[in-house]
PDB file of N, CA and C in Angstrom:
ATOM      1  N   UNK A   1      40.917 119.912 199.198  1.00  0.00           N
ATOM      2  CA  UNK A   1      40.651 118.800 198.320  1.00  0.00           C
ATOM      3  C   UNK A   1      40.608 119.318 196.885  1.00  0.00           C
ATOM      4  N   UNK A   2      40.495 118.741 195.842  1.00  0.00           N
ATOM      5  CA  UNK A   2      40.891 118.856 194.998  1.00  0.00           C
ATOM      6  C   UNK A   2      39.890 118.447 193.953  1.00  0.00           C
ATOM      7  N   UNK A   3      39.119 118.559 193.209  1.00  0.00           N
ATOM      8  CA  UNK A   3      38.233 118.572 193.260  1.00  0.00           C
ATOM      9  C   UNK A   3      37.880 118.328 191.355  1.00  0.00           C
ATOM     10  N   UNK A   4      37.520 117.287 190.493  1.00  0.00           N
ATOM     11  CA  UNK A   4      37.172 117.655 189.032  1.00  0.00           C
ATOM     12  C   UNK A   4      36.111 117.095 188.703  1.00  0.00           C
ATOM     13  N   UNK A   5      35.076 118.704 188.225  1.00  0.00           N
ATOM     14  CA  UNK A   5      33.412 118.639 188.069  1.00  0.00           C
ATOM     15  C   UNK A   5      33.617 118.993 186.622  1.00  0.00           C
ATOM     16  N   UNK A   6      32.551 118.032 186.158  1.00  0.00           N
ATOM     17  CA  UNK A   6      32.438 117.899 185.001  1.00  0.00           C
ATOM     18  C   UNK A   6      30.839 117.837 184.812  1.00  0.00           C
ATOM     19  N   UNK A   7      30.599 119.357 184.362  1.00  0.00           N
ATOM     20  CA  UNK A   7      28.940 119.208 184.422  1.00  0.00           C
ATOM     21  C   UNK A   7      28.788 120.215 182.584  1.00  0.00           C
ATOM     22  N   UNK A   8      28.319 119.817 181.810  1.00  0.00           N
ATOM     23  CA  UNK A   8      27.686 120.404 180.122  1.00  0.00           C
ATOM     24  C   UNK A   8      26.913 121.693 180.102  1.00  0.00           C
ATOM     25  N   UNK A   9      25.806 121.783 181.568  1.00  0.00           N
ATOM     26  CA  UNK A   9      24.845 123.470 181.593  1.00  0.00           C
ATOM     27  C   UNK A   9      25.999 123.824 182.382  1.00  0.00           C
ATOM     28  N   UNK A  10      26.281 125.457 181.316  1.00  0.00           N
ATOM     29  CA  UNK A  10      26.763 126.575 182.077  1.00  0.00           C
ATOM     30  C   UNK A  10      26.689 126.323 183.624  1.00  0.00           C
ATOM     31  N   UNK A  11      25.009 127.385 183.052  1.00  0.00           N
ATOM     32  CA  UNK A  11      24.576 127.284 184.741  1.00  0.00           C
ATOM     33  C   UNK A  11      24.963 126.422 185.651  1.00  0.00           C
ATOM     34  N   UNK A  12      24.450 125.531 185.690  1.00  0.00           N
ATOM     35  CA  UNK A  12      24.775 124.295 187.098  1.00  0.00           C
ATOM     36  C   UNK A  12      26.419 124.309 187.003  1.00  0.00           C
ATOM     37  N   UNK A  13      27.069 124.094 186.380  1.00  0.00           N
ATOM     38  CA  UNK A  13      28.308 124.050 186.058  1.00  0.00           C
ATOM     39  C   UNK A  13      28.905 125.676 187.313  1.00  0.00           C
ATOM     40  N   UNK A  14      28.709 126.757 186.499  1.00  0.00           N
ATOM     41  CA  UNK A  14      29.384 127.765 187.623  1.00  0.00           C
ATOM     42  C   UNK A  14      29.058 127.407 188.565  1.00  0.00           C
ATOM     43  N   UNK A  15      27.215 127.390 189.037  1.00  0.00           N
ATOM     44  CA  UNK A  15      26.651 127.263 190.686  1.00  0.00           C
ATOM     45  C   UNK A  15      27.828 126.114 191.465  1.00  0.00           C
ATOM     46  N   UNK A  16      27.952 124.856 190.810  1.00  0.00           N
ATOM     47  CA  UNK A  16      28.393 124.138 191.273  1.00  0.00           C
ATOM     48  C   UNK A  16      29.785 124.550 191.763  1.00  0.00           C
ATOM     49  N   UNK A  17      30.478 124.710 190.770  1.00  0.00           N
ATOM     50  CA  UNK A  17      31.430 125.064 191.094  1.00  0.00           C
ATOM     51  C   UNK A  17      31.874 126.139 192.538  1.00  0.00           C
ATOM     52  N   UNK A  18      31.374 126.893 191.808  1.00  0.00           N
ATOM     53  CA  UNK A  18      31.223 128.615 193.377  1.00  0.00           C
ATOM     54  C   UNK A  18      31.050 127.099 194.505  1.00  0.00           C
ATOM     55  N   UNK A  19      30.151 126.832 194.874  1.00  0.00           N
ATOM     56  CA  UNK A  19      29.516 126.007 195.873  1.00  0.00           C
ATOM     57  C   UNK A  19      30.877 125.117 196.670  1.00  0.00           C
ATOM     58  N   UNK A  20      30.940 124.673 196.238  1.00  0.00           N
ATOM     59  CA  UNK A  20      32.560 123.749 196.362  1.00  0.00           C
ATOM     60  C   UNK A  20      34.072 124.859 196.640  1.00  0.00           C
ATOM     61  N   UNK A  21      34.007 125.768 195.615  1.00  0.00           N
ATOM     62  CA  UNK A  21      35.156 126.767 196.375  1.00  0.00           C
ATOM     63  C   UNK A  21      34.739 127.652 197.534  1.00  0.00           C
ATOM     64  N   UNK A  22      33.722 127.600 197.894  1.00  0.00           N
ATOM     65  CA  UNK A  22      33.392 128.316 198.851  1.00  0.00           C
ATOM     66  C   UNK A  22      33.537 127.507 200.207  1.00  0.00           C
ATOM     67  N   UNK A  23      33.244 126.153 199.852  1.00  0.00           N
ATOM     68  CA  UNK A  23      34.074 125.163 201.174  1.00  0.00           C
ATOM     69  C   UNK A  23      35.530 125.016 201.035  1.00  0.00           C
ATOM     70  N   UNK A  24      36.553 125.770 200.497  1.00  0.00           N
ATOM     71  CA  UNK A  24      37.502 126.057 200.266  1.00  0.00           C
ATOM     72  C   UNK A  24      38.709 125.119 199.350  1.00  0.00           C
ATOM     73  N   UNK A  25      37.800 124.040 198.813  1.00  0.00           N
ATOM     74  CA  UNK A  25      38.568 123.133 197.521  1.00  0.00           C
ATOM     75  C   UNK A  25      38.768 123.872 196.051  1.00  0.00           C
ATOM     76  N   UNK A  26      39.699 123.013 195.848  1.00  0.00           N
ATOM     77  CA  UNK A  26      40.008 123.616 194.378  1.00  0.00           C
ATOM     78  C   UNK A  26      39.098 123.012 193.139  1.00  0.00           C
ATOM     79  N   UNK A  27      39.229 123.729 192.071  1.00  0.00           N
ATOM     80  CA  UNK A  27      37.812 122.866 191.531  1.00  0.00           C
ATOM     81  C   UNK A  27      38.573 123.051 190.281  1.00  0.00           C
ATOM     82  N   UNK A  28      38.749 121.923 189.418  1.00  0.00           N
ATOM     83  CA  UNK A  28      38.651 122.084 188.026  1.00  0.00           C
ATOM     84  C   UNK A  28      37.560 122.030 187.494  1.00  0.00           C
ATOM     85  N   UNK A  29      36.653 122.858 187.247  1.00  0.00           N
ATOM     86  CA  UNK A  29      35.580 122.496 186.221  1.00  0.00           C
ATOM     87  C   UNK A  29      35.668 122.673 184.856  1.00  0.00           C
ATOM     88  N   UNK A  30      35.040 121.483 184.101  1.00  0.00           N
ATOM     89  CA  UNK A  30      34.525 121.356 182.899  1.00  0.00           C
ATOM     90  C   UNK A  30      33.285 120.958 182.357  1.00  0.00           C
ATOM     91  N   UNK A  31      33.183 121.206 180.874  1.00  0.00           N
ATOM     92  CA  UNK A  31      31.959 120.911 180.124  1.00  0.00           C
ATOM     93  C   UNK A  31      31.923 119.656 179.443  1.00  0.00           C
ATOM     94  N   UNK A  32      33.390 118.668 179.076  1.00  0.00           N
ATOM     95  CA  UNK A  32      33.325 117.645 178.263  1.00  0.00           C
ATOM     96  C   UNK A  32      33.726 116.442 178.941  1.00  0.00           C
ATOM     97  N   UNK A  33      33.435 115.387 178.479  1.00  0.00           N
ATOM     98  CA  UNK A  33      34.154 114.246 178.932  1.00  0.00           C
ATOM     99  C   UNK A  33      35.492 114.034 178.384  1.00  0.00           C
ATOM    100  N   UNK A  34      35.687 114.839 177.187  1.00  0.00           N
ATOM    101  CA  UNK A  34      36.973 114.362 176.254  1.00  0.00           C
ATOM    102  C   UNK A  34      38.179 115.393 177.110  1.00  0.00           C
ATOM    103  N   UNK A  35      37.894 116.694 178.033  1.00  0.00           N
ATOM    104  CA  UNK A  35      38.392 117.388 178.244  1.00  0.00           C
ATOM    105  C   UNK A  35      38.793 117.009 180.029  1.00  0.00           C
ATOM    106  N   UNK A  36      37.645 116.453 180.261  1.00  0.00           N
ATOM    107  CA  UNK A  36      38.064 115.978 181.541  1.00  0.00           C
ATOM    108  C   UNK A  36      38.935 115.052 181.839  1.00  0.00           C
ATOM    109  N   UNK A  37      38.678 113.985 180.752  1.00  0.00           N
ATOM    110  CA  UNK A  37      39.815 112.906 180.325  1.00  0.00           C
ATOM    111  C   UNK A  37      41.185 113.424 179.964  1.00  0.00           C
ATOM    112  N   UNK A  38      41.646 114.453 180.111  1.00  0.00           N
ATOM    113  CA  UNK A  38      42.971 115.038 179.292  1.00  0.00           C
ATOM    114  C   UNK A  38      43.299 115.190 180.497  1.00  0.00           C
ATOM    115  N   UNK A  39      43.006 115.889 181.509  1.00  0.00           N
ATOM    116  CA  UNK A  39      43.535 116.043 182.910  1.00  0.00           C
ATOM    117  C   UNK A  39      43.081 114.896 183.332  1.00  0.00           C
ATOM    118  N   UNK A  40      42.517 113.759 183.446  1.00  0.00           N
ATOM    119  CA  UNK A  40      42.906 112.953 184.230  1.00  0.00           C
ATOM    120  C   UNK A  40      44.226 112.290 183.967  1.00  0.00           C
ATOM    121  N   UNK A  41      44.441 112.218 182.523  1.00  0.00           N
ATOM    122  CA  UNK A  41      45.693 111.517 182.384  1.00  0.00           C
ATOM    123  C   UNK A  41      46.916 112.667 182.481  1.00  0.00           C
ATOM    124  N   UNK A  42      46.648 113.980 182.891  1.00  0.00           N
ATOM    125  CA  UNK A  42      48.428 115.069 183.078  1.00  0.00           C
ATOM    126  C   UNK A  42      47.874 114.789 184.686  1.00  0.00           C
ATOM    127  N   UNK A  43      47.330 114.785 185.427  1.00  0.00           N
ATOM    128  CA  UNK A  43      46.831 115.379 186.376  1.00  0.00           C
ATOM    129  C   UNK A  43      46.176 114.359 187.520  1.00  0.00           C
ATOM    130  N   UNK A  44      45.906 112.822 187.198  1.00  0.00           N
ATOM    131  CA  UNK A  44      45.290 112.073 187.634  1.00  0.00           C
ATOM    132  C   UNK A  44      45.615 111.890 188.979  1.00  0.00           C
ATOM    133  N   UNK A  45      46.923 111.728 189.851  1.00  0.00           N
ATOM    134  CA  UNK A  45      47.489 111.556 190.914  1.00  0.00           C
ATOM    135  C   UNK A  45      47.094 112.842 191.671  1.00  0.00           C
ATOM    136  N   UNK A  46      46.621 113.303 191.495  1.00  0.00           N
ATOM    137  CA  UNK A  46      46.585 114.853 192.141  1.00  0.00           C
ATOM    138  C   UNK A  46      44.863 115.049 192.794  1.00  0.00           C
ATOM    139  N   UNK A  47      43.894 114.179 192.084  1.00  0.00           N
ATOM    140  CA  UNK A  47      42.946 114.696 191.619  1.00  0.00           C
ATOM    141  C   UNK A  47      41.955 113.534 193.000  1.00  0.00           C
ATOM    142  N   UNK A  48      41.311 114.658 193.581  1.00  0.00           N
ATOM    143  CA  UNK A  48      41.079 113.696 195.284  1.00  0.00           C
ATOM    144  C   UNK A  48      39.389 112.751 194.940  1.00  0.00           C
ATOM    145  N   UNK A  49      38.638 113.696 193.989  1.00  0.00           N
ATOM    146  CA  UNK A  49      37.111 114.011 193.628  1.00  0.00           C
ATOM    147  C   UNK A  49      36.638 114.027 192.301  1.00  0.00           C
ATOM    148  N   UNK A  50      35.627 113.354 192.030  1.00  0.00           N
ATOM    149  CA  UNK A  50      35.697 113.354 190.364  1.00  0.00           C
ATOM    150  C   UNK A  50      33.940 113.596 190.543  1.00  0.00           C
ATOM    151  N   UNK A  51      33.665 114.695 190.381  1.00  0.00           N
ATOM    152  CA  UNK A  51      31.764 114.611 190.261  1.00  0.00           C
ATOM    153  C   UNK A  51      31.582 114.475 188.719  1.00  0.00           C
ATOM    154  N   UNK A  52      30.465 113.823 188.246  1.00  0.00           N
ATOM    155  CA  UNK A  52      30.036 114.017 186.873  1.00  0.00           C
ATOM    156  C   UNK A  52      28.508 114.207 186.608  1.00  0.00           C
ATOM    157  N   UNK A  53      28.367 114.731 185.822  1.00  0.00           N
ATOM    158  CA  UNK A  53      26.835 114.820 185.734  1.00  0.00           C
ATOM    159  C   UNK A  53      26.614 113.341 184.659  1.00  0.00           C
ATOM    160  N   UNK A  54      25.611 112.564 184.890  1.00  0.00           N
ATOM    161  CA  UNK A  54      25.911 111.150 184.078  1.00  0.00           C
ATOM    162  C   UNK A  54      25.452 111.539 182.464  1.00  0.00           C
ATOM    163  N   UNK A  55      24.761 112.204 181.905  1.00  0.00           N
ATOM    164  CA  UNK A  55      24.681 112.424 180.343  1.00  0.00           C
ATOM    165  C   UNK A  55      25.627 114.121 180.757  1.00  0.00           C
ATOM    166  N   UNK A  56      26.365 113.816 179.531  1.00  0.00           N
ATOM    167  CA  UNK A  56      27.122 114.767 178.891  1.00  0.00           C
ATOM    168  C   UNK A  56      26.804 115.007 177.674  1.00  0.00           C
ATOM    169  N   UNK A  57      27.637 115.743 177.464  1.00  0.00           N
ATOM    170  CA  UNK A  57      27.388 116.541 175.614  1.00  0.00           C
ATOM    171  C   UNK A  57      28.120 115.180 174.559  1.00  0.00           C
ATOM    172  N   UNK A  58      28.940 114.578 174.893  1.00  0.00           N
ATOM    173  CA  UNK A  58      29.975 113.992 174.306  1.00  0.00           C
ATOM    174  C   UNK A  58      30.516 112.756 174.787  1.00  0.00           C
ATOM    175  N   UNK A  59      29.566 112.473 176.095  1.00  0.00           N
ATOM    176  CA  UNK A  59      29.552 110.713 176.537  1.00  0.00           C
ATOM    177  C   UNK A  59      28.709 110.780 177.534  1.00  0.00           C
ATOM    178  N   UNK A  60      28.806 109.775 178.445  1.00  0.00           N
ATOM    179  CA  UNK A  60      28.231 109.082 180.134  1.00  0.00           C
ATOM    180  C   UNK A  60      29.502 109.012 180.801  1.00  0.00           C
ATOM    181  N   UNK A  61      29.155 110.317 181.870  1.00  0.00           N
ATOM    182  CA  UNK A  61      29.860 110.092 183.281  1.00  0.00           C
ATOM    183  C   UNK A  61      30.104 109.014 183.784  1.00  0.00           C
ATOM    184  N   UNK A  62      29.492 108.172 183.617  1.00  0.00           N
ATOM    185  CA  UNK A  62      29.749 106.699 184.584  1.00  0.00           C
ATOM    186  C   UNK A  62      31.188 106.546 183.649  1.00  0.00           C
ATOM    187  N   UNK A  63      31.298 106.584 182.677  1.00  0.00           N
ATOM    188  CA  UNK A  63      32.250 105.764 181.843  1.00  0.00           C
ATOM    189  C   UNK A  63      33.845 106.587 182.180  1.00  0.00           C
ATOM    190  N   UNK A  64      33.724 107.975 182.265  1.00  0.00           N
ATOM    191  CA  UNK A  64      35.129 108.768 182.788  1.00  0.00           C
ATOM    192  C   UNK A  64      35.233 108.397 184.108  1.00  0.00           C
ATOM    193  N   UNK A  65      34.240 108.301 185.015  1.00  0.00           N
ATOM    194  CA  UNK A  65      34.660 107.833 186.222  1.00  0.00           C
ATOM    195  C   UNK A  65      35.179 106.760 186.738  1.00  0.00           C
ATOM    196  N   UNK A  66      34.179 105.676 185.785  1.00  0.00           N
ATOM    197  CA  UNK A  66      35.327 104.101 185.818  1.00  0.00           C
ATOM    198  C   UNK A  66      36.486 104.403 185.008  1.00  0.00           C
ATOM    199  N   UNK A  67      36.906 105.399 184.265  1.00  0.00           N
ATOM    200  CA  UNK A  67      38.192 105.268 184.065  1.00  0.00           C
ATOM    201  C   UNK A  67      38.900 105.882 185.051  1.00  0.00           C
ATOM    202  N   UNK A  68      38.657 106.752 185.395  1.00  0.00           N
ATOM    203  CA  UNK A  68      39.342 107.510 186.693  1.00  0.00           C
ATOM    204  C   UNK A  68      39.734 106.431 187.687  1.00  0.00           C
ATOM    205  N   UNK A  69      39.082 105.877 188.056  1.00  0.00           N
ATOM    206  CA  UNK A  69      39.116 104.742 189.459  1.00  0.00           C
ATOM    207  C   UNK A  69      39.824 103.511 188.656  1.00  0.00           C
ATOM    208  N   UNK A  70      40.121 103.093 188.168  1.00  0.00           N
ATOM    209  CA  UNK A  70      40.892 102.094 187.365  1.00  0.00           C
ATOM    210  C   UNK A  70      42.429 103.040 187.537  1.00  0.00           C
ATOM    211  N   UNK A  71      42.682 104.588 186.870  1.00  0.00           N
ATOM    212  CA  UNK A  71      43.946 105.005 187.125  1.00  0.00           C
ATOM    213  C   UNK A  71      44.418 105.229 188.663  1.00  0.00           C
ATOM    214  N   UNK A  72      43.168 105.321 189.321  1.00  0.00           N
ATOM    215  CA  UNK A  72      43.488 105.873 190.627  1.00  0.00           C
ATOM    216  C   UNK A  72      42.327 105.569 191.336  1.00  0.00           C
ATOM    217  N   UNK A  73      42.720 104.240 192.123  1.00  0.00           N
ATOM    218  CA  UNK A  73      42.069 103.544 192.919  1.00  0.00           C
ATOM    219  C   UNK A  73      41.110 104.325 194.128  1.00  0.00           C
ATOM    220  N   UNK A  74      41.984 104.770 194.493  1.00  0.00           N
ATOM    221  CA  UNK A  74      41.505 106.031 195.875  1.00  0.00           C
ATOM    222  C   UNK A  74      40.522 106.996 195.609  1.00  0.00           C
ATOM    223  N   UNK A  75      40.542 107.442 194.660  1.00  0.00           N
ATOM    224  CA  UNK A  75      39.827 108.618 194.003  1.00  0.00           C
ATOM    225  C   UNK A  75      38.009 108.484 194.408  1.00  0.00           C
ATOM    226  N   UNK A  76      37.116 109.681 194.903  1.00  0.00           N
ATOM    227  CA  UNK A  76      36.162 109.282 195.854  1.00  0.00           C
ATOM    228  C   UNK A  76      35.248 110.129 194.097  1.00  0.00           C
ATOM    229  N   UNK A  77      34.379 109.330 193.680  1.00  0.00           N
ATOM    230  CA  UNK A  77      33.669 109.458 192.582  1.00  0.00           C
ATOM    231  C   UNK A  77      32.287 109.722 193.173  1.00  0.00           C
ATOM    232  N   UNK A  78      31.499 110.502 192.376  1.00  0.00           N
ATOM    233  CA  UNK A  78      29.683 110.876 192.263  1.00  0.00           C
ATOM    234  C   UNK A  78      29.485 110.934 190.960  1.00  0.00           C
ATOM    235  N   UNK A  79      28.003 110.394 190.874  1.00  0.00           N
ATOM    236  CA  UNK A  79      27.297 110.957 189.662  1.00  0.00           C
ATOM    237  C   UNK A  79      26.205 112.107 190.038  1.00  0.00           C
ATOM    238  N   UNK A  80      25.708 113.386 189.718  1.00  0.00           N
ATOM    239  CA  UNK A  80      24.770 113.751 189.492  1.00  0.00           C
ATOM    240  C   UNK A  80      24.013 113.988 188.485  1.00  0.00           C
ATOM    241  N   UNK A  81      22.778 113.381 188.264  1.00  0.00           N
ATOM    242  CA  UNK A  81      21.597 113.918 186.851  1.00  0.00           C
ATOM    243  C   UNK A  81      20.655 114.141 187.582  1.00  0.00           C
ATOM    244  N   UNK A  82      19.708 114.531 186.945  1.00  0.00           N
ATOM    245  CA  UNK A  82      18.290 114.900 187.228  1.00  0.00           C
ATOM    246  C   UNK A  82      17.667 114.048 186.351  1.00  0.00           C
ATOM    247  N   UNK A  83      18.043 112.920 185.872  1.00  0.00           N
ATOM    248  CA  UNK A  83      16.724 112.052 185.851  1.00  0.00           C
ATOM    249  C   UNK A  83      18.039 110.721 185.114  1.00  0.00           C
ATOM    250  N   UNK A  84      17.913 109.541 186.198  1.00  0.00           N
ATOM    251  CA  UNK A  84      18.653 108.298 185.783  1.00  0.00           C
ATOM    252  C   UNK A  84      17.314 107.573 185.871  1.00  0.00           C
ATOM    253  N   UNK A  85      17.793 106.665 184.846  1.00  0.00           N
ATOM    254  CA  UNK A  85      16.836 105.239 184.819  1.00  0.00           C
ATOM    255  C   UNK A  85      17.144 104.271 185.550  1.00  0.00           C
ATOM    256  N   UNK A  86      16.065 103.156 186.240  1.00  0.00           N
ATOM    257  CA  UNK A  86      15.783 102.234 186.909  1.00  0.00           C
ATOM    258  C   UNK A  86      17.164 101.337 186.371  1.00  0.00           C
ATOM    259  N   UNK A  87      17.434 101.309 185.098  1.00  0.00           N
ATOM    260  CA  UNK A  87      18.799 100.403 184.847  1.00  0.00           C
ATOM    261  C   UNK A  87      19.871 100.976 185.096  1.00  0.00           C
ATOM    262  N   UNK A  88      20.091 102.724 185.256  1.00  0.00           N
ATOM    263  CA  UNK A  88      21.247 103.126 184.968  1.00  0.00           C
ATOM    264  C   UNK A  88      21.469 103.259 186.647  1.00  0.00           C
ATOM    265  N   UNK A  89      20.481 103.408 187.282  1.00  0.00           N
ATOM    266  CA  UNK A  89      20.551 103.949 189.408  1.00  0.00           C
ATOM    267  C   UNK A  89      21.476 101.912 189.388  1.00  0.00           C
ATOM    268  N   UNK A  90      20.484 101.294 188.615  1.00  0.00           N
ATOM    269  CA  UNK A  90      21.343  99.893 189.070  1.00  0.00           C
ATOM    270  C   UNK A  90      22.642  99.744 188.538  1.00  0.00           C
ATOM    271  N   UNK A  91      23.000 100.007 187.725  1.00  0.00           N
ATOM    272  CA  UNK A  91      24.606 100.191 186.944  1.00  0.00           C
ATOM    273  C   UNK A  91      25.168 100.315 188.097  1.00  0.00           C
ATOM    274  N   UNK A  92      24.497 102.258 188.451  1.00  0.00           N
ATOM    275  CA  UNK A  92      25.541 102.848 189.667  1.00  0.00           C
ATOM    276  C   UNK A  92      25.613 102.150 190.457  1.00  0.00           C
ATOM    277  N   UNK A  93      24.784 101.396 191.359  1.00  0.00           N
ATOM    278  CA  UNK A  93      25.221 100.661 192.820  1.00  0.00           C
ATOM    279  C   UNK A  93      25.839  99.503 192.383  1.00  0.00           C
ATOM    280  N   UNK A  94      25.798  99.232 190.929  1.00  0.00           N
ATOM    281  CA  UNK A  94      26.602  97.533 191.196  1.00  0.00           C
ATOM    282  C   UNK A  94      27.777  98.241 190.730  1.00  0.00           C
ATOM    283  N   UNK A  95      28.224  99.127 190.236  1.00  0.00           N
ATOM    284  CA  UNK A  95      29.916  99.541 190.329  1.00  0.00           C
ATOM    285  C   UNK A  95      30.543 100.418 191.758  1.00  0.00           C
ATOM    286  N   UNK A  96      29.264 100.832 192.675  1.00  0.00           N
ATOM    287  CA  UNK A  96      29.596 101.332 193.685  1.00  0.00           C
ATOM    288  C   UNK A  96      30.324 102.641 193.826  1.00  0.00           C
ATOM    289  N   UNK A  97      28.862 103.465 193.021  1.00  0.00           N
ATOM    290  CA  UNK A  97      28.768 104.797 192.539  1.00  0.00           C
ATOM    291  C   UNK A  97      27.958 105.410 193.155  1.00  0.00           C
ATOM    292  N   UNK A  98      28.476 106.337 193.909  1.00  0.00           N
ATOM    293  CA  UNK A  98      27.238 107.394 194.585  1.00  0.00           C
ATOM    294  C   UNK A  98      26.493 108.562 193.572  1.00  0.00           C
ATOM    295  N   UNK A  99      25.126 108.465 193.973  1.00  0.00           N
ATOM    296  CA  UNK A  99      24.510 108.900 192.523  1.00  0.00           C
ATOM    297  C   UNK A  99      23.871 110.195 193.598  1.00  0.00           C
ATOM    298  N   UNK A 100      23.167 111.491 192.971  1.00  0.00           N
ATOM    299  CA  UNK A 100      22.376 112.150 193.554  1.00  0.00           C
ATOM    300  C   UNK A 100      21.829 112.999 192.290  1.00  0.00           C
ATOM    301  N   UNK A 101      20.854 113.450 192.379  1.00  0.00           N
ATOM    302  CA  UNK A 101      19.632 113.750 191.808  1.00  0.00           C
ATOM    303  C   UNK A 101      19.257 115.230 191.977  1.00  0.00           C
ATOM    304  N   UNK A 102      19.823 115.929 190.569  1.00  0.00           N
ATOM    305  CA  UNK A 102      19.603 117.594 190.606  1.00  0.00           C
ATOM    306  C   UNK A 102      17.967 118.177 190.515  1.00  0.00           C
ATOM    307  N   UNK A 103      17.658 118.932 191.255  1.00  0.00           N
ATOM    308  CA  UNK A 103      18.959 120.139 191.635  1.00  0.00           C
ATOM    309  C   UNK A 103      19.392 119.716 193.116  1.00  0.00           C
ATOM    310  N   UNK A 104      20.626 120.234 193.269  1.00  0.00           N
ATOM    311  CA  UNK A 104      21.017 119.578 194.601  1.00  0.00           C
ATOM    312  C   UNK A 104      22.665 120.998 195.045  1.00  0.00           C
ATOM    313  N   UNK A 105      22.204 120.816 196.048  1.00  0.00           N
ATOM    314  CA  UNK A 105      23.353 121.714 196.725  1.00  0.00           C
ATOM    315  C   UNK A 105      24.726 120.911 196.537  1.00  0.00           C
ATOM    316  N   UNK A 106      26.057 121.266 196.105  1.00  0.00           N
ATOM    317  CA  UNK A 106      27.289 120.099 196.279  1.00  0.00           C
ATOM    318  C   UNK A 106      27.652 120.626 197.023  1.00  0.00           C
ATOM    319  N   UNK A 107      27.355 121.375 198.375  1.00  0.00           N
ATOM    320  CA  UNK A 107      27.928 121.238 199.248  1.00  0.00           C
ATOM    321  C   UNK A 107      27.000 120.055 200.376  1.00  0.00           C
ATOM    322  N   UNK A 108      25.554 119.746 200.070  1.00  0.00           N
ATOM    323  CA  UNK A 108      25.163 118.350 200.650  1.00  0.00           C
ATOM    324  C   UNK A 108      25.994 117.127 199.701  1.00  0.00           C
ATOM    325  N   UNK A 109      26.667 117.561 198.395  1.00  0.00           N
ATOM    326  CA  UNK A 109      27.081 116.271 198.048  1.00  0.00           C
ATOM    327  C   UNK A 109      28.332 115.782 198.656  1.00  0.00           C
ATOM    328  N   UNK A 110      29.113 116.800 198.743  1.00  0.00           N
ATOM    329  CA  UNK A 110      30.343 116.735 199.824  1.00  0.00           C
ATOM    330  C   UNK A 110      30.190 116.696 201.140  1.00  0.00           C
ATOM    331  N   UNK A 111      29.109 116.686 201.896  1.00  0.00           N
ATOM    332  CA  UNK A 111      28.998 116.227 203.019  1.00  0.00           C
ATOM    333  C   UNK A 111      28.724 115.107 202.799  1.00  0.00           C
ATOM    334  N   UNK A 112      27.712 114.258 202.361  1.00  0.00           N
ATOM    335  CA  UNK A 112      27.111 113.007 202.018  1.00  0.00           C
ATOM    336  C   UNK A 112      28.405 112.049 201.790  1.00  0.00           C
ATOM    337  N   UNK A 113      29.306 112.324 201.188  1.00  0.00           N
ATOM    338  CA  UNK A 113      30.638 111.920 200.770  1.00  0.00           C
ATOM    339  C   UNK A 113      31.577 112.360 201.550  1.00  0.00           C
ATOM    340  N   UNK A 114      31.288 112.486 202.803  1.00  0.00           N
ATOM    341  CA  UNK A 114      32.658 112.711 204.255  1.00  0.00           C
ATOM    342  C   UNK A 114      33.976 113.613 203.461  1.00  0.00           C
ATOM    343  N   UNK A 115      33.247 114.500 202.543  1.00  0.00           N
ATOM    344  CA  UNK A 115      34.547 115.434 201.859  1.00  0.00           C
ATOM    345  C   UNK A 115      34.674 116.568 202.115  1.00  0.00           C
ATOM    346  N   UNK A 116      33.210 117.211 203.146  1.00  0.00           N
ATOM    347  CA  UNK A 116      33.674 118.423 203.240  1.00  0.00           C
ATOM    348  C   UNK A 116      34.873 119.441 204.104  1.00  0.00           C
TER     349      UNK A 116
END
């Protein structure tokens, strides 16, 4: 699978990453939304998984991911933060966004999401 994580801390960012190639997917990781957005549009058809952490340095995950799923219907989307608000957990379920709550293993997020 194929895999584009888009998380701003280093840290969580490598862990995550390692975590996911070690169930043997490919991982683009990044730090920006503006950068993740550049490969979705060379790269979008290709791209199976879109994790985001929902605050970024440079936008809200929710917002690259509804663009993602608008280019590519199929595409199986997550949010992870460590701390969403009572309005933003409701955003996620009324666009029908799987959300999870760091720190968190992504290899329970890819199980949770029938991806591993």
């Amino acid at each position: 699978m194929k895999v584009l994580f888009v998380e701003d801390e280093k840290e969580l960012n490598e862990v995550g990453t390692a975590q996911m190639r070690s169930k043997g997917h490919k991982v683009w990781q990044f730090y920006t939304v503006e950068d993740a957005r550049a490969v979705i549009k060379s790269e979008g058809d290709s791209i199976d998984l879109l994790i985001a952490d929902y605050q970024l340095s440079d936008g809200e995950g929710i917002h690259l991911l509804m663009e993602a799923k608008l280019q590519k219907p199929s595409i199986i989307v997550a949010i992870v933060s460590a701390y969403l608000s009572q309005m933003e957990m409701e955003t996620l379920k009324n666009e029908d966004i799987p959300f999870f709550h760091k720190p968190i293993l992504y290899s329970d997020v890819l199980n949770k999401l029938a991806v591993s």
